[in-house]
Protein backbone atom coordinates (compact mmCIF):
# COMPACT_ATOMS: atom_id res chain seq x y z
CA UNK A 1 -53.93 50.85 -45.53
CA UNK A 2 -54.66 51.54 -42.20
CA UNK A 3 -56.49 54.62 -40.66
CA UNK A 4 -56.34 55.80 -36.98
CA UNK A 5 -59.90 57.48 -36.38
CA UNK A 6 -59.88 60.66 -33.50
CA UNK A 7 -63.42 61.65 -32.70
CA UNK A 8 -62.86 65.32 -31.92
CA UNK A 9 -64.59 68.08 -30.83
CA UNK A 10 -62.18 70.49 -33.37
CA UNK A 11 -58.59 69.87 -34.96
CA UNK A 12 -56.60 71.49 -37.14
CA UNK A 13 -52.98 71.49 -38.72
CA UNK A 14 -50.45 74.30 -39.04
CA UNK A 15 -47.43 73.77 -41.12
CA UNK A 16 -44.62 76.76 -40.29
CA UNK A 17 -47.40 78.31 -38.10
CA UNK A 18 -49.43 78.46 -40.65
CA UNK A 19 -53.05 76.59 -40.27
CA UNK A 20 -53.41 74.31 -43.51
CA UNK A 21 -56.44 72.16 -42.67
CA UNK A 22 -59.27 72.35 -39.58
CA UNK A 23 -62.47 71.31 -38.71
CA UNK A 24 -64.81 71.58 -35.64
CA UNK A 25 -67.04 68.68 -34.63
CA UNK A 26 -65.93 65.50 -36.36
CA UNK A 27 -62.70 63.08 -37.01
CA UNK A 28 -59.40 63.36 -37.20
CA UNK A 29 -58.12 61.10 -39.42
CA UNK A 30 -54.50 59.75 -39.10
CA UNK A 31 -53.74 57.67 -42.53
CA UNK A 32 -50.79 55.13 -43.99
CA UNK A 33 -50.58 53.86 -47.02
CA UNK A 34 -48.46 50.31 -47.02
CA UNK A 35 -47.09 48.38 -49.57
CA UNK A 36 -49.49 46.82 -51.41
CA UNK A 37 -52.21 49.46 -51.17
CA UNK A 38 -54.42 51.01 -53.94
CA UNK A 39 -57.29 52.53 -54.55
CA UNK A 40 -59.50 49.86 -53.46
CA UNK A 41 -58.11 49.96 -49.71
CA UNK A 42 -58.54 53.63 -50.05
CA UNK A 43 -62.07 53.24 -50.72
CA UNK A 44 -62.73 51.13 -48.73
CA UNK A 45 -61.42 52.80 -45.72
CA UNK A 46 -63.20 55.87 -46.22
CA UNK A 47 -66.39 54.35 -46.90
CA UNK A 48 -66.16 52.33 -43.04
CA UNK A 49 -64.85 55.68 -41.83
CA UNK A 50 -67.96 57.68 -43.33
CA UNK A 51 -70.42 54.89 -41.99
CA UNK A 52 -68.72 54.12 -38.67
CA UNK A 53 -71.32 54.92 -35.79
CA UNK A 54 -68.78 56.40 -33.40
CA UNK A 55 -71.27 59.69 -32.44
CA UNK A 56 -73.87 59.85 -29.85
CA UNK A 57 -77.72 59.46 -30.77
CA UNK A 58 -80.39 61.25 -28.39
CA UNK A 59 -80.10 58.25 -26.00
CA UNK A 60 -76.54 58.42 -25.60
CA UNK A 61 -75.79 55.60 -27.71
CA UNK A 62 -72.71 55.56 -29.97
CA UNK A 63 -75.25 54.68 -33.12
CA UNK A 64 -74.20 57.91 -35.13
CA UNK A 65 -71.73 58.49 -38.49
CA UNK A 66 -69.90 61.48 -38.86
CA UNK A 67 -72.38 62.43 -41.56
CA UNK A 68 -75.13 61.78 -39.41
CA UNK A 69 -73.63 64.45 -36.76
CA UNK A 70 -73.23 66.84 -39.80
CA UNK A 71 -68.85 66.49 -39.23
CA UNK A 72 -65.96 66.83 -41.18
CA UNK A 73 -62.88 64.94 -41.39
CA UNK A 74 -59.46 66.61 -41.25
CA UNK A 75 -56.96 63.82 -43.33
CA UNK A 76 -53.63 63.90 -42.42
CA UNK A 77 -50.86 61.35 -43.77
CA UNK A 78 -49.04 59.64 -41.32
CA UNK A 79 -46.58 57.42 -42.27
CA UNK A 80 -45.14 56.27 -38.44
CA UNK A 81 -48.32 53.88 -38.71
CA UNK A 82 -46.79 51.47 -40.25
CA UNK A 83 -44.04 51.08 -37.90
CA UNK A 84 -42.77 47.59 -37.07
CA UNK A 85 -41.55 47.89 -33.22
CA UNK A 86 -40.70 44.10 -32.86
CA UNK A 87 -36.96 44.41 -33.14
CA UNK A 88 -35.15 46.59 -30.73
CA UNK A 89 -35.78 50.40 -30.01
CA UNK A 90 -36.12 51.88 -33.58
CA UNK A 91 -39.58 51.72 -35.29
CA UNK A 92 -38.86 50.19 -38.70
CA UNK A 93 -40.93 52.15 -41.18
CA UNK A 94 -40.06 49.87 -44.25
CA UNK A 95 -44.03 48.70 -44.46
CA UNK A 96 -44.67 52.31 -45.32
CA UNK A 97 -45.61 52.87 -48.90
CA UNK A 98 -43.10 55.16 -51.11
CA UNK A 99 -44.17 58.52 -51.23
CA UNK A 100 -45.01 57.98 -54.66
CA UNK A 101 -47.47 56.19 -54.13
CA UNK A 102 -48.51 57.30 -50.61
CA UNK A 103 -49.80 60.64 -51.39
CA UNK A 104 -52.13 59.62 -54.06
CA UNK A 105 -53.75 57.08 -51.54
CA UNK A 106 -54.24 60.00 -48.84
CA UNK A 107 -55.51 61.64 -51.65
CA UNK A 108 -57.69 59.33 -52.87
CA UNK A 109 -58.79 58.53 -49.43
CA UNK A 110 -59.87 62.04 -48.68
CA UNK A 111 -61.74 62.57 -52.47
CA UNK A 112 -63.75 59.78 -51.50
CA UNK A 113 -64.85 60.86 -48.67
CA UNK A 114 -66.02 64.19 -50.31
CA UNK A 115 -67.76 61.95 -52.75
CA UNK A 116 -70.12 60.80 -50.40
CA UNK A 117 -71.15 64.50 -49.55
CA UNK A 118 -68.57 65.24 -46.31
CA UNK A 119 -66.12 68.07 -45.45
CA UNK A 120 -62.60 67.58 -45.80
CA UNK A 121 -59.93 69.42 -44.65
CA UNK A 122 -56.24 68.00 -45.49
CA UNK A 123 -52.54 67.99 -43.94
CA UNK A 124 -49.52 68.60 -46.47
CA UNK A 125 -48.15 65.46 -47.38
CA UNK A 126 -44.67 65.21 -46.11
CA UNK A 127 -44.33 68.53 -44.19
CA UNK A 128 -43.32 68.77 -40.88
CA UNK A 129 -47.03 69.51 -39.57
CA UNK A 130 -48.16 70.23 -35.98
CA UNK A 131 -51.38 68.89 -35.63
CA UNK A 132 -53.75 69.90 -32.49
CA UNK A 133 -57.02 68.30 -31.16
CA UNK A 134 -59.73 68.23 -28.92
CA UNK A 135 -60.78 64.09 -28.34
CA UNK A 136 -64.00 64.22 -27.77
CA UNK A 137 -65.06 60.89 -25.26
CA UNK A 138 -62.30 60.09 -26.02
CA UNK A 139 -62.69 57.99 -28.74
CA UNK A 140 -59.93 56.25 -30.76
CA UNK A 141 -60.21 53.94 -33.73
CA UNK A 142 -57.98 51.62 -35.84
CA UNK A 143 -59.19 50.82 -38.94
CA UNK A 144 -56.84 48.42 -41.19
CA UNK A 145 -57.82 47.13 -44.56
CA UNK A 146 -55.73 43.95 -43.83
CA UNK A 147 -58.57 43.28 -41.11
């Protein structure tokens, strides 16, 4: 699984102009399942997401977690990560897990994440979404559960 982490000041997603998932201070998280996953990469994912200290402390220090900072997470599912660029000029998404089985993960990913007490607002799996956000630092993340 991998996970591309956005800390944000606010970001939401609007599917046919309609605004299906948002949050203000917090993380924008960008998710792929990949052959292979389950539930175990899910977890594990969301539990270094909850825990990563990405957010300021009083000294300026990045030593704070999104629940620290009292954030949310907006999950979106975002199968391009898996794209395999090393052969010509089209990404290759074949790493990408079957929808079957990738919206369950994303699923899974974000009901974990609630389980540990944070708000989480969600994309629509497989919709054409239109997804807008404030970086905040910026700071940008890659978390992959191969790592």
């Amino acid at each position: 699984m991998r996970v591309l982490l956005q800390r944000v000041s606010e970001a939401a997603v609007r599917v046919d102009g309609e605004i299906v998932g948002e949050i203000g201070h917090g993380l924008l998280a960008l998710v792929c399942a990949v052959d292979g996953d389950g539930e175990a990469e899910a977890e594990k994912l969301a539990a270094k997401t909850a825990k990563l200290r990405i957010f300021e402390d009083e000294a300026g220090k990045m030593n704070r977690s999104v629940a620290d900072v009292g954030g949310g997470v907006l999950v979106v599912s975002q199968f391009t990560l898996a794209a395999d660029t090393r052969k010509g000029n089209r990404p290759s998404f074949i790493a990408a897990a079957a929808p079957e089985i990738a919206n369950p993960l994303v699923e899974h990913f974000g009901r974990t994440l609630e389980a540990v007490g944070l708000p989480v607002a969600k994309g629509r799996f497989a919709a054409d979404m239109k997804v807008s956000l404030i970086n905040d630092g910026p700071i940008t993340i890659w978390l992959d559960s191969a790592a």
